[in-house]
C-alpha atoms as a PDB file:
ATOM      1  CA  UNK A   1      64.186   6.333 -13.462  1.00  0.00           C
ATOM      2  CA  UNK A   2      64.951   7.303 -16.914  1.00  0.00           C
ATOM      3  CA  UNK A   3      63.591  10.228 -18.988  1.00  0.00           C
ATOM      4  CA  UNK A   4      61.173   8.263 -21.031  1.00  0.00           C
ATOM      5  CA  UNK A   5      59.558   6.981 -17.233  1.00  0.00           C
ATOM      6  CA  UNK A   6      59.256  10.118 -16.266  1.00  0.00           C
ATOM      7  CA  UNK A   7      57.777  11.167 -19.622  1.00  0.00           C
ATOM      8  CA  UNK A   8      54.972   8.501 -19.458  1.00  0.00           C
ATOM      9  CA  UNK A   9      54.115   8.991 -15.758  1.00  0.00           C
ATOM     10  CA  UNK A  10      53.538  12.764 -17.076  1.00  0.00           C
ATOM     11  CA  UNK A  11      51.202  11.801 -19.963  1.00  0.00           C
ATOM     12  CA  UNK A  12      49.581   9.606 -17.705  1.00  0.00           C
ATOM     13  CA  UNK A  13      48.635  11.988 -14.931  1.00  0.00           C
ATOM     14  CA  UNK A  14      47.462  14.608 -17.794  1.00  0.00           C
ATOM     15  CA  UNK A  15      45.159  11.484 -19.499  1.00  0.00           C
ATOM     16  CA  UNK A  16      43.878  10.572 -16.384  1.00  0.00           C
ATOM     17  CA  UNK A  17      43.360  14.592 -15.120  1.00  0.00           C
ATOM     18  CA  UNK A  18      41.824  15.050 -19.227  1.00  0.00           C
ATOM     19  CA  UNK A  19      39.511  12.311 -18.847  1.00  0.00           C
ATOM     20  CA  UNK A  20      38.391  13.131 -15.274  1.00  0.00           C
ATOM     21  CA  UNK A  21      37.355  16.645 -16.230  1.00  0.00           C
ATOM     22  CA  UNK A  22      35.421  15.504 -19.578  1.00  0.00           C
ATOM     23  CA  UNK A  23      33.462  13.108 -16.914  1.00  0.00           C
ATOM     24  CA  UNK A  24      32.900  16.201 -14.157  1.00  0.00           C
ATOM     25  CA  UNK A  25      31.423  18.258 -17.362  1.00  0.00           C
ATOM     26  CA  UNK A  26      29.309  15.731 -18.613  1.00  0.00           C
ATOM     27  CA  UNK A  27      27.229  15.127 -15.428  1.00  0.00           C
ATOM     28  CA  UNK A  28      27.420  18.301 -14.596  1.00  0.00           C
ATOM     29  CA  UNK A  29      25.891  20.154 -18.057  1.00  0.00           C
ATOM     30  CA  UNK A  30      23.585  17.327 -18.956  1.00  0.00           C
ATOM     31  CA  UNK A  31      21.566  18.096 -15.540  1.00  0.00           C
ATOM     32  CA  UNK A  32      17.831  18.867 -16.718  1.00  0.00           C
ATOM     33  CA  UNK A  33      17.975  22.627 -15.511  1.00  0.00           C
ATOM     34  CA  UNK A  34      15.163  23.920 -12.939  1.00  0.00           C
ATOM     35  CA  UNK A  35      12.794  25.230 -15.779  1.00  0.00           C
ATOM     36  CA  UNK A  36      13.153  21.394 -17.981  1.00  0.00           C
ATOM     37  CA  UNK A  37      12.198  19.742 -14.339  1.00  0.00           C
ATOM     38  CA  UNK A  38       9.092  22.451 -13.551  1.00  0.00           C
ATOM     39  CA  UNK A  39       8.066  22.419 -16.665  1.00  0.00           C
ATOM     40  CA  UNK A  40       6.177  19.402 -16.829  1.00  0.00           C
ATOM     41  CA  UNK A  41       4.187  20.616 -14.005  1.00  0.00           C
ATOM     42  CA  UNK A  42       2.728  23.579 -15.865  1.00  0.00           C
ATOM     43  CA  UNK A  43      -0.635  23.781 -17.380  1.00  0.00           C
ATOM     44  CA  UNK A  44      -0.563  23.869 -21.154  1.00  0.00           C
ATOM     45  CA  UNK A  45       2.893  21.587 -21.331  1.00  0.00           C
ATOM     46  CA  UNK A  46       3.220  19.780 -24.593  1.00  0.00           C
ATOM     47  CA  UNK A  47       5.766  17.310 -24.074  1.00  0.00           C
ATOM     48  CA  UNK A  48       7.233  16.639 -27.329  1.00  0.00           C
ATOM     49  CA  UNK A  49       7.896  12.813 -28.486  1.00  0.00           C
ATOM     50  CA  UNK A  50      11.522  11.740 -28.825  1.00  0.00           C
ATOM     51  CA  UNK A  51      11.385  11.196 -32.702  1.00  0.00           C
ATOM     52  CA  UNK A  52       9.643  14.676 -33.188  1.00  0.00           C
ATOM     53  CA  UNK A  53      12.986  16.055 -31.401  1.00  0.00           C
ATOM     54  CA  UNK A  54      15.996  17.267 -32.902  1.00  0.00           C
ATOM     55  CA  UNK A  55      18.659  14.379 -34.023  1.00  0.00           C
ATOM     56  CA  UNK A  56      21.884  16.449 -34.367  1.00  0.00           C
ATOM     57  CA  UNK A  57      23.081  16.931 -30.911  1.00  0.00           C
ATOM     58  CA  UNK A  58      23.797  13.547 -29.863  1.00  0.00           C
ATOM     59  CA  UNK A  59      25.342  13.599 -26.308  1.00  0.00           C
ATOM     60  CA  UNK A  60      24.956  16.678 -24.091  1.00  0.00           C
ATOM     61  CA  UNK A  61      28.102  18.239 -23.552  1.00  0.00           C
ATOM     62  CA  UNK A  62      29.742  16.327 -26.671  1.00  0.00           C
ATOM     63  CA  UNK A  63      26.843  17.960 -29.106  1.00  0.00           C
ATOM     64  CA  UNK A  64      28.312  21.529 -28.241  1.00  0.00           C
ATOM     65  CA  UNK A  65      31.224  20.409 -30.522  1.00  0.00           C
ATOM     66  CA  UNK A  66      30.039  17.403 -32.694  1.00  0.00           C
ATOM     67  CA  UNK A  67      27.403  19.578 -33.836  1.00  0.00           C
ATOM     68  CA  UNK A  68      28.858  21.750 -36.002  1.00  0.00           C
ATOM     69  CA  UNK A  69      30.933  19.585 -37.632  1.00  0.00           C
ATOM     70  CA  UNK A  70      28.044  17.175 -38.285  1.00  0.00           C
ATOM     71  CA  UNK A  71      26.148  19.918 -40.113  1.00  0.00           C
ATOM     72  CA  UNK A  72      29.305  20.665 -42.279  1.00  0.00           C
ATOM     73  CA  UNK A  73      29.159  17.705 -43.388  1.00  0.00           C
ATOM     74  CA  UNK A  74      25.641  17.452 -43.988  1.00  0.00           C
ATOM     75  CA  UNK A  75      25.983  20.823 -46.300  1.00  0.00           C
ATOM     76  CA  UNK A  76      28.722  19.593 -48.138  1.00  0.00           C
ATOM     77  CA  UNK A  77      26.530  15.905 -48.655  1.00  0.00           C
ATOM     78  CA  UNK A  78      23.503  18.622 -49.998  1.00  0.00           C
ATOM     79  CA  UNK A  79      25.439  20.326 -52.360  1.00  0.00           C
ATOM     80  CA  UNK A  80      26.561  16.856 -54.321  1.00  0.00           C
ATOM     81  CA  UNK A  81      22.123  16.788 -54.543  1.00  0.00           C
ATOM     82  CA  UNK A  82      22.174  13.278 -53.686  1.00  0.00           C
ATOM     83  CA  UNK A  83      18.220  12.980 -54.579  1.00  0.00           C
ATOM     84  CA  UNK A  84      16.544  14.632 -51.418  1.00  0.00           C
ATOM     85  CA  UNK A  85      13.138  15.321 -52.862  1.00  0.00           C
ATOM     86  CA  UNK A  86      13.172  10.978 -53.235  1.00  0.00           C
ATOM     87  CA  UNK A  87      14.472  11.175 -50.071  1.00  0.00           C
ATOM     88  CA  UNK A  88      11.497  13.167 -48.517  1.00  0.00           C
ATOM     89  CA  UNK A  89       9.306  11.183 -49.995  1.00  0.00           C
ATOM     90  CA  UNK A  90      10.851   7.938 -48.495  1.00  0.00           C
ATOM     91  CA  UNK A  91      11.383   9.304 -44.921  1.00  0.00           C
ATOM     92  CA  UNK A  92       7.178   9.825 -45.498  1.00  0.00           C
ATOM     93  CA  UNK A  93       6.739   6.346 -46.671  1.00  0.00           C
ATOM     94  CA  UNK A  94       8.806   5.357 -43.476  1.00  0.00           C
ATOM     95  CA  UNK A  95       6.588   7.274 -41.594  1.00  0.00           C
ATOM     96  CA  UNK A  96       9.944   8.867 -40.242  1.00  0.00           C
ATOM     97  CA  UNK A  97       9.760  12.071 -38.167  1.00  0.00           C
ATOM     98  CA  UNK A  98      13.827  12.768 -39.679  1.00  0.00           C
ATOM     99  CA  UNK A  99      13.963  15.730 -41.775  1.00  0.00           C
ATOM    100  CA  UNK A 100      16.921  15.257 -44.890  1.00  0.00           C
ATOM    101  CA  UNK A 101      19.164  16.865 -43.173  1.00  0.00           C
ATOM    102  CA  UNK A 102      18.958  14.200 -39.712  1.00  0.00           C
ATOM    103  CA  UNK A 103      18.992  11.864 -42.203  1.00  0.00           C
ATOM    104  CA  UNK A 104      21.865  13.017 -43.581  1.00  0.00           C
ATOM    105  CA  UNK A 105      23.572  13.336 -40.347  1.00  0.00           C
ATOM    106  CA  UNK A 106      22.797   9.430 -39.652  1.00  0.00           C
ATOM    107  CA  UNK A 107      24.414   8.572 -42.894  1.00  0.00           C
ATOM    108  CA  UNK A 108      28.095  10.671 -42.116  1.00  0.00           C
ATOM    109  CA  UNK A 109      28.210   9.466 -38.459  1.00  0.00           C
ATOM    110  CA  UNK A 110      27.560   5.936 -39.693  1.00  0.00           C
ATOM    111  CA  UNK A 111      30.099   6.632 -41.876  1.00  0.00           C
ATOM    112  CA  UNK A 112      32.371   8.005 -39.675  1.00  0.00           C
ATOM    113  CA  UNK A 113      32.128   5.242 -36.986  1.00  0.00           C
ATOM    114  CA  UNK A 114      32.645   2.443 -39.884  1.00  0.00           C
ATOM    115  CA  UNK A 115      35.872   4.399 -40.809  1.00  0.00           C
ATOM    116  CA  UNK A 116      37.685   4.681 -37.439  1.00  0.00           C
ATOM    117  CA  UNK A 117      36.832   1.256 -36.651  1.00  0.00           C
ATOM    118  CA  UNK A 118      38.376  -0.172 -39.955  1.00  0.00           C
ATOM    119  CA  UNK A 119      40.973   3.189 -39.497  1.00  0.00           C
ATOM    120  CA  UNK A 120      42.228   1.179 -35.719  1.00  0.00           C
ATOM    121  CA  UNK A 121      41.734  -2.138 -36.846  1.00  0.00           C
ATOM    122  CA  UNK A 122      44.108  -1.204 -39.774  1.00  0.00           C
ATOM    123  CA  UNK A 123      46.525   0.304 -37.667  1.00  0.00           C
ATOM    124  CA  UNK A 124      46.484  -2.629 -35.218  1.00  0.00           C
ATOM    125  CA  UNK A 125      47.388  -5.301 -38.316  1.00  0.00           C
ATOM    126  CA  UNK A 126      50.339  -2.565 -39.762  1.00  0.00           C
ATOM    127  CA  UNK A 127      51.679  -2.852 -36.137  1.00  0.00           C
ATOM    128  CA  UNK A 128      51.872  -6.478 -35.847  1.00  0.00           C
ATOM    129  CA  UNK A 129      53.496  -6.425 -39.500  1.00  0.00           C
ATOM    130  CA  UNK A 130      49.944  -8.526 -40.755  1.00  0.00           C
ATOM    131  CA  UNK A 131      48.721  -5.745 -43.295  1.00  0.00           C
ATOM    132  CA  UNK A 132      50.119  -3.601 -46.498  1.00  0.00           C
ATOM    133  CA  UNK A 133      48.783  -0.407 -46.258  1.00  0.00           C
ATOM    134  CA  UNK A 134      47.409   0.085 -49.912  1.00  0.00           C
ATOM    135  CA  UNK A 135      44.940  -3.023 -48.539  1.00  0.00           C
ATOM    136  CA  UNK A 136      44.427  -0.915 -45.369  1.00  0.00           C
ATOM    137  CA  UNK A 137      42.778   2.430 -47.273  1.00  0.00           C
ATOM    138  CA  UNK A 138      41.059  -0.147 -49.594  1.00  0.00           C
ATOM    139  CA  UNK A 139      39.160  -1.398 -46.893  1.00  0.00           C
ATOM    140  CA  UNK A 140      38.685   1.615 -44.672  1.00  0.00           C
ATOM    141  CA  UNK A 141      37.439   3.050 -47.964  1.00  0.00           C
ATOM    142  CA  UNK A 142      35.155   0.083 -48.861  1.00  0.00           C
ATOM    143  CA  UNK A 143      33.771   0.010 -45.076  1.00  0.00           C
ATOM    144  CA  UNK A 144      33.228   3.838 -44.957  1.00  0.00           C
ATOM    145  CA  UNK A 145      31.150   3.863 -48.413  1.00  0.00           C
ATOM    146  CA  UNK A 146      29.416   0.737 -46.879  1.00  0.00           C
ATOM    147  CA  UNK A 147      28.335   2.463 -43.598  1.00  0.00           C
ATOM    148  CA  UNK A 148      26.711   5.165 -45.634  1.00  0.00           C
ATOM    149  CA  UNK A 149      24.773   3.483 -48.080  1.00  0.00           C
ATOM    150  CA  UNK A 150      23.449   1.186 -44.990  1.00  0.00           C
ATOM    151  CA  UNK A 151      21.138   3.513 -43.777  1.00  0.00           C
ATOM    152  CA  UNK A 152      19.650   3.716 -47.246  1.00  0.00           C
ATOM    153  CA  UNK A 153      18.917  -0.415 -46.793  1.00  0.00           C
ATOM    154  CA  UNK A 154      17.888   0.346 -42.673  1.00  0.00           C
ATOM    155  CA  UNK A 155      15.461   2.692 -44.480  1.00  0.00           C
ATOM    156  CA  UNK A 156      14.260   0.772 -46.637  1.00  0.00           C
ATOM    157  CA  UNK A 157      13.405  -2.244 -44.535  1.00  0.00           C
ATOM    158  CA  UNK A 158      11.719   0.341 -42.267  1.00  0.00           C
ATOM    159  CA  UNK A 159       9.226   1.259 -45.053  1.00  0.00           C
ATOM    160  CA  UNK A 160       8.683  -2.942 -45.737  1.00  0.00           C
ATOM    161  CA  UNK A 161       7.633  -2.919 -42.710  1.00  0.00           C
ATOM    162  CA  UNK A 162       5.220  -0.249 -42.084  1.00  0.00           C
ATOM    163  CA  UNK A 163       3.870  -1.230 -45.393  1.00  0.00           C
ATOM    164  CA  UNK A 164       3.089  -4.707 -44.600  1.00  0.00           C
ATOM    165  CA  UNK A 165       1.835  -3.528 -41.104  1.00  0.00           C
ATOM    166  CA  UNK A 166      -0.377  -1.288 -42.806  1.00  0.00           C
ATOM    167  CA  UNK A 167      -1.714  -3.971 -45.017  1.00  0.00           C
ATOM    168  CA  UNK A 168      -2.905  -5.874 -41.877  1.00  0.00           C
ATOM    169  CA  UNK A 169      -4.517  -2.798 -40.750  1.00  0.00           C
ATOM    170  CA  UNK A 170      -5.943  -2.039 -43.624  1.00  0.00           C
ATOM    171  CA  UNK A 171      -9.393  -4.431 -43.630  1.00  0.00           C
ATOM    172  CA  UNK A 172     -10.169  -3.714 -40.063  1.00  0.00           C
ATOM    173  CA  UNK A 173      -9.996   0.080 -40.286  1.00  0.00           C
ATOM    174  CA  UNK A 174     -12.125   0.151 -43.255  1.00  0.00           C
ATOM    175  CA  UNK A 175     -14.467  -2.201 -41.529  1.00  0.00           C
ATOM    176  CA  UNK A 176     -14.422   1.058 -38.715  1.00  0.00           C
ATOM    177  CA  UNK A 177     -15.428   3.268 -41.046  1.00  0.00           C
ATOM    178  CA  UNK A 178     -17.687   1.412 -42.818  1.00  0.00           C
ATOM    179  CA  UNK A 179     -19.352   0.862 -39.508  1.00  0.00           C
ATOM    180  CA  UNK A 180     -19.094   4.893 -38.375  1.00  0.00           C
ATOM    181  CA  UNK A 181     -20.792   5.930 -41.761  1.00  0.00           C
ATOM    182  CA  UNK A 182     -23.261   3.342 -41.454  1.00  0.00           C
ATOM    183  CA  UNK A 183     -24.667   4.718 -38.286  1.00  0.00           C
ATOM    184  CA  UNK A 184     -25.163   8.112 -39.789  1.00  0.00           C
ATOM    185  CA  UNK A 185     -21.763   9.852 -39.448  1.00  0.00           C
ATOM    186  CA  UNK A 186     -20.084  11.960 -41.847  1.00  0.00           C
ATOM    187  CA  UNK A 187     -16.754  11.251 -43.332  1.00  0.00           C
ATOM    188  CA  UNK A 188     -14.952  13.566 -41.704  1.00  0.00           C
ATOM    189  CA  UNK A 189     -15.970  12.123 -38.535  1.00  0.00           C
ATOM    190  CA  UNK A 190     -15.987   8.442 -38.983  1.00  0.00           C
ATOM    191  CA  UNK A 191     -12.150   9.379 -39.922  1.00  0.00           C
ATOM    192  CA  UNK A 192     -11.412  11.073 -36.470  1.00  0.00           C
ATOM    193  CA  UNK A 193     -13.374   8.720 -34.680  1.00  0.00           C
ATOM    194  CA  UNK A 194     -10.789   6.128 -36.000  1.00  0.00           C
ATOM    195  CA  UNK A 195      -7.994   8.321 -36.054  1.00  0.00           C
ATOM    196  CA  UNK A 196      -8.596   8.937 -32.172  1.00  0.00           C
ATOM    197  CA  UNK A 197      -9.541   5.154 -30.951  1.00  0.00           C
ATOM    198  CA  UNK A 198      -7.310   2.927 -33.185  1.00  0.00           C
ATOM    199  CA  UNK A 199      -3.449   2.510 -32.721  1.00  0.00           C
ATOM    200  CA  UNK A 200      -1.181   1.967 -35.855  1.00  0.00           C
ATOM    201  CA  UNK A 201       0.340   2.972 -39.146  1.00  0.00           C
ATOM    202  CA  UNK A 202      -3.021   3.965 -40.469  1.00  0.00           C
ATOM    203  CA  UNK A 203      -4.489   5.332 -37.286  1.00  0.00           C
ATOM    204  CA  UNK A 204      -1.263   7.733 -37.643  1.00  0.00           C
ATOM    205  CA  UNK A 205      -1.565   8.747 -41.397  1.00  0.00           C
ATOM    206  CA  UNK A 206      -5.194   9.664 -40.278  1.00  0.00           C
ATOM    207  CA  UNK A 207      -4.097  11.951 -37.431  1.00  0.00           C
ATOM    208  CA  UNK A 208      -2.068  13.613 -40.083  1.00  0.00           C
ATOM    209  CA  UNK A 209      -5.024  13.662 -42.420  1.00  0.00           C
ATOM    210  CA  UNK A 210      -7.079  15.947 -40.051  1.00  0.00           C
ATOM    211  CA  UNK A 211      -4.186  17.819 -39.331  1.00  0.00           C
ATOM    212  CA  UNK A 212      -4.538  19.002 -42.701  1.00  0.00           C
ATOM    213  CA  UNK A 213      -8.120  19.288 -42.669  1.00  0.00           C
ATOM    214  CA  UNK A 214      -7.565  21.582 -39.264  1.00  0.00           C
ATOM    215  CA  UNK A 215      -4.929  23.443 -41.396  1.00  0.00           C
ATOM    216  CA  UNK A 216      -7.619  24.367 -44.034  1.00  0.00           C
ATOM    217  CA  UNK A 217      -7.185  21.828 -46.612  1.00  0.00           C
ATOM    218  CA  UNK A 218     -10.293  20.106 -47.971  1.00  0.00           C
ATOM    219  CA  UNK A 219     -11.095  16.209 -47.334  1.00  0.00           C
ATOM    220  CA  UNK A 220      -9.952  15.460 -50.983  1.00  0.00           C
ATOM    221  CA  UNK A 221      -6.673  17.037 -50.791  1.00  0.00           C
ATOM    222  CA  UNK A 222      -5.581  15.688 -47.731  1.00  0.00           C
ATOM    223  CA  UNK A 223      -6.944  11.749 -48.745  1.00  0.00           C
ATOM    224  CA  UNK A 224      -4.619  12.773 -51.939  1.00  0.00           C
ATOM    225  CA  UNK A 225      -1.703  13.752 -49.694  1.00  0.00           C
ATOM    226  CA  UNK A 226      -1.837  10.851 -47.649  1.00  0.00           C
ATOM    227  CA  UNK A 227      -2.143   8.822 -50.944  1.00  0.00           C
ATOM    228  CA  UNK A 228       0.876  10.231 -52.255  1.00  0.00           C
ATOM    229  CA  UNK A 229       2.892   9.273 -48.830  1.00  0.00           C
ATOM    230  CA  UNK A 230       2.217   6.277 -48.733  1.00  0.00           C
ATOM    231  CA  UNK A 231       2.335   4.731 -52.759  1.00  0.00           C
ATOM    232  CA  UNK A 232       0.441   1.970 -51.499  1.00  0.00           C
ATOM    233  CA  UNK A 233      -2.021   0.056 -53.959  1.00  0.00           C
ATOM    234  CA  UNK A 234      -4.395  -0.948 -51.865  1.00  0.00           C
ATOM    235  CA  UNK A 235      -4.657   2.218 -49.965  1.00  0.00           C
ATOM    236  CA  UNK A 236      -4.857   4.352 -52.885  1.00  0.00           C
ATOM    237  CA  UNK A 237      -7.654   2.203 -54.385  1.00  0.00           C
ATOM    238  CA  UNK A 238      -9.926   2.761 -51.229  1.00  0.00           C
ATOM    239  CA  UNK A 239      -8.794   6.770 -51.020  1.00  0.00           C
ATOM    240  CA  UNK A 240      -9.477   6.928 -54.866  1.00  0.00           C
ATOM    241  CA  UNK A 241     -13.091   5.186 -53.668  1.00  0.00           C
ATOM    242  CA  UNK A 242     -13.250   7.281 -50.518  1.00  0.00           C
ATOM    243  CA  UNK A 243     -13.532  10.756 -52.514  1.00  0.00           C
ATOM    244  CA  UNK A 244     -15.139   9.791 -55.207  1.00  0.00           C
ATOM    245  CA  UNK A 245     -18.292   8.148 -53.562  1.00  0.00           C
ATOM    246  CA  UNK A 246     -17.730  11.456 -51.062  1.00  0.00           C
ATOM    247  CA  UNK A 247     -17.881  13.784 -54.090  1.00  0.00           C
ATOM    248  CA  UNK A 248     -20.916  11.921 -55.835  1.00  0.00           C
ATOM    249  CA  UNK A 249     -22.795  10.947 -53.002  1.00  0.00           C
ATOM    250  CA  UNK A 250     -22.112   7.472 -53.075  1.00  0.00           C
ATOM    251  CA  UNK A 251     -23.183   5.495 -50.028  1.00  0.00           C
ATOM    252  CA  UNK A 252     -19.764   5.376 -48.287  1.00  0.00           C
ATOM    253  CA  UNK A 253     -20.453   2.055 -46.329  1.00  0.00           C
ATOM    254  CA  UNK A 254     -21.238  -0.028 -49.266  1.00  0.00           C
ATOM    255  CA  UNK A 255     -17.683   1.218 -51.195  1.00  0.00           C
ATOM    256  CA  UNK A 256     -15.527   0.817 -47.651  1.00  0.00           C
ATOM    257  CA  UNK A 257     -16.788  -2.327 -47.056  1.00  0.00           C
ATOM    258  CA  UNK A 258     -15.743  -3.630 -50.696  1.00  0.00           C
ATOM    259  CA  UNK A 259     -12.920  -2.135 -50.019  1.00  0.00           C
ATOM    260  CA  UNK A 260     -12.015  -3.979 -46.800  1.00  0.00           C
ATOM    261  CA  UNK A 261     -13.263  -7.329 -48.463  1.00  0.00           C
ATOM    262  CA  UNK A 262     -10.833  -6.845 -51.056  1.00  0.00           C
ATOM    263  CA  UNK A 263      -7.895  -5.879 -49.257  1.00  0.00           C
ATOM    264  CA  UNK A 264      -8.745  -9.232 -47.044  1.00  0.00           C
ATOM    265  CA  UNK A 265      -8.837 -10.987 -50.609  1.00  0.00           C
ATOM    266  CA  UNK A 266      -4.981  -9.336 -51.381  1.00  0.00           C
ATOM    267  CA  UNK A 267      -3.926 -10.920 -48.241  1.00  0.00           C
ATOM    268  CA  UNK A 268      -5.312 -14.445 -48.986  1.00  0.00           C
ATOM    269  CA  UNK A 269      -3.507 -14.197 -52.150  1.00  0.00           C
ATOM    270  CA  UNK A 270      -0.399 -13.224 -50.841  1.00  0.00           C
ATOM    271  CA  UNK A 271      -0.265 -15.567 -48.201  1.00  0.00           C
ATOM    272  CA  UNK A 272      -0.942 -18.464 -50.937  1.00  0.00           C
ATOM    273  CA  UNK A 273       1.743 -17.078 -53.055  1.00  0.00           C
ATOM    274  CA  UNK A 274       4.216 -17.025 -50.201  1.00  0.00           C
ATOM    275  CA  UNK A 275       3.174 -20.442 -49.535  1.00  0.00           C
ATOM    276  CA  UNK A 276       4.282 -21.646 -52.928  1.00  0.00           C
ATOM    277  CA  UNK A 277       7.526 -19.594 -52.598  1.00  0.00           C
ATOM    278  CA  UNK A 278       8.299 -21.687 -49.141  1.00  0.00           C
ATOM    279  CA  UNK A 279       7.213 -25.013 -50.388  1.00  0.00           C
ATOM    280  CA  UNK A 280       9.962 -24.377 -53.162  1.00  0.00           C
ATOM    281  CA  UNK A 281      12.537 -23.816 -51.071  1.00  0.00           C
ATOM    282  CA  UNK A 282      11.688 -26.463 -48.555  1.00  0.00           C
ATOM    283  CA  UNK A 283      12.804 -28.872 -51.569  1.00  0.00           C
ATOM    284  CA  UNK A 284      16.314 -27.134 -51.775  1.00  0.00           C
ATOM    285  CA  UNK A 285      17.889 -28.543 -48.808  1.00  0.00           C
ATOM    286  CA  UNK A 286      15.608 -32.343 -49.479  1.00  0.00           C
ATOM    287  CA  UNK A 287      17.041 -32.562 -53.233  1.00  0.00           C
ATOM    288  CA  UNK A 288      20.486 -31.314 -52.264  1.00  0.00           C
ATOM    289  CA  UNK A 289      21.635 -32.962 -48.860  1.00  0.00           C
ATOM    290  CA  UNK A 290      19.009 -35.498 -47.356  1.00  0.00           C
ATOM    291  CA  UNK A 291      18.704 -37.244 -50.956  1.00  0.00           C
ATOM    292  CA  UNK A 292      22.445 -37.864 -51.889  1.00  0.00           C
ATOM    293  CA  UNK A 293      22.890 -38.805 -48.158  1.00  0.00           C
ATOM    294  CA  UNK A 294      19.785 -41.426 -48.556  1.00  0.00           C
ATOM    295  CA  UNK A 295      21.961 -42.136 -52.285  1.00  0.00           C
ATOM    296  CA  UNK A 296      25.376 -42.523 -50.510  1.00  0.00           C
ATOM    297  CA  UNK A 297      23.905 -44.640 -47.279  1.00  0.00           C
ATOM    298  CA  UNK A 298      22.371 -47.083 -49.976  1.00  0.00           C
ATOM    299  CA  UNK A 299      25.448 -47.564 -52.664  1.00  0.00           C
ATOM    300  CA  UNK A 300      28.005 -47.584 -50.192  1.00  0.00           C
ATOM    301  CA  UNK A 301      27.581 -50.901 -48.519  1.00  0.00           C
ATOM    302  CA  UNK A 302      27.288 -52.464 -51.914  1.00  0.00           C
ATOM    303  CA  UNK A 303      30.644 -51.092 -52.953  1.00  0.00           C
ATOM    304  CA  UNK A 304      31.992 -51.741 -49.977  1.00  0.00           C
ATOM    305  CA  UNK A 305      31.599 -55.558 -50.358  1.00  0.00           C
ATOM    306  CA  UNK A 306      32.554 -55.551 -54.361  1.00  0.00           C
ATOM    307  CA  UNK A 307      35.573 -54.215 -53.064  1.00  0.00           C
ATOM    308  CA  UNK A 308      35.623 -57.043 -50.500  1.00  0.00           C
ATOM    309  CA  UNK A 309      35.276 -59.358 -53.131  1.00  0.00           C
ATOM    310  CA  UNK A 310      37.461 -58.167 -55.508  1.00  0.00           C
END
């Protein structure tokens, strides 16, 4: 055995040692220690959900040392002021718990990932002689500044989708109140009566709604805030409603339940309008490949037998 076996038997044993220790640390440090497993037992646990927790460490052991190189990266990314107060206001509309700077984090691993994949498939192609590498960096750089902005579109599908969610919330919630008010209750409780028995996007906005009524806000600022989260139409309509029959003494039941009839009007409307869209397109592939087929399976027989007779 030459040099070089030896060599490689040598790397090999220290690989498979490395690796073998990285997988004893793991299990052994991301154990739940005795406090994390007795904890839940207590009295007066709050058990915090996973989207309220923090999103920079990523995987046990590996955070220790991913961790601080994430948030360098997510300073240098603030100080280019890449529009973080739109940003906040989006990651609200998403009804994200991500503060900028998880969001940030997201965005440069995404990034990261997207560049050592194109970085090794790159490397791969140079080896087998398939790729020059000016048109490697070109497309390691393309698919890194593609990564990143992607979480900008993930984000904004997310906030399509809560919206439209919220939209077919929207008429039987106000129906709720319209209901709690009519049988004598206040405002402020027909919105945690709702807020505590209904599950959704709006149920949640009005959890954080008396949240800010607990935290000493007034009704009418926190319907405002929760206006200004969501830059909805439809929703700021019935808030606009909301606090100005509750500052006028408007019956409230009569207003939510025009409210709620209108929103269920919007909805007709858009469902019409998307019906239109679809029977549009349902023409494309009739005008454009079942017509010149029909076209083709009607001419060609004739031609076929002038050219028989020719």
């Amino acid at each position: 055995m030459n040099a070089a076996m030896w060599s490689a038997i040598g790397l090999a044993i220290a690989g498979a040692v490395g690796l073998t220790m990285l997988i004893v640390t793991g299990i052994r440090f991301n154990k739940s220690s005795l406090a994390e497993r007795v904890a839940p037992q207590m009295r007066g646990y709050m058990n915090a959900e996973t989207t309220e927790r923090a999103t920079l460490p990523m995987f046990g052991t590996l955070s220790t040392i991913s961790t601080p190189l994430v948030q360098a990266g997510v300073d240098q990314l603030n100080k280019l002021n890449l529009g973080n107060a739109q940003l906040t206001s989006r990651l609200a509309q998403a009804g994200s718990r991500l503060t900028v700077a998880d969001y940030r984090a997201q965005q440069l691993m995404m990034a990261v990932g997207a560049a050592i994949l194109a970085i090794s498939g790159c490397i791969w192609a140079a080896v087998h002689h398939a790729l020059n590498p000016i048109i490697g960096l070109i497309i390691v750089t393309i698919a890194t500044v593609l990564a990143f902005f992607a979480r900008d579109n993930l984000l904004t599908a997310q906030i399509n989708r809560r919206r439209t969610k919220i939209l077919a919330e929207f008429p039987t919630v106000a129906e709720l109140l319209a209901l709690s008010v009519a049988a004598g209750e206040s405002a402020h409780s027909a919105l945690e009566r709702v807020a505590t028995t209904a599950r959704g996007e709006l149920a949640y906005e009005f959890k954080l709604v008396l949240a800010d009524i607990r935290s000493g806000d007034s009704l009418t600022s926190a319907l405002n805030s929760c206006s200004d989260r969501l830059k909805l139409h439809p929703v700021e309509r019935f808030i606009t409603g909301l606090t100005v029959a509750h500052e006028r003494g408007t019956p409230l039941a009569a207003v939510l339940y025009a409210q709620a009839r209108d929103v269920r009007e919007l909805t007709k409307r858009e469902l019409l309008e998307l019906a239109g869209k679809k029977e549009i397109s349902m023409l494309v592939p009739l005008i454009f490949g079942i017509l010149p087929l029909t076209v083709v399976f009607a001419v060609f027989p004739g031609l076929s037998l002038l050219n028989l007779g020719l």
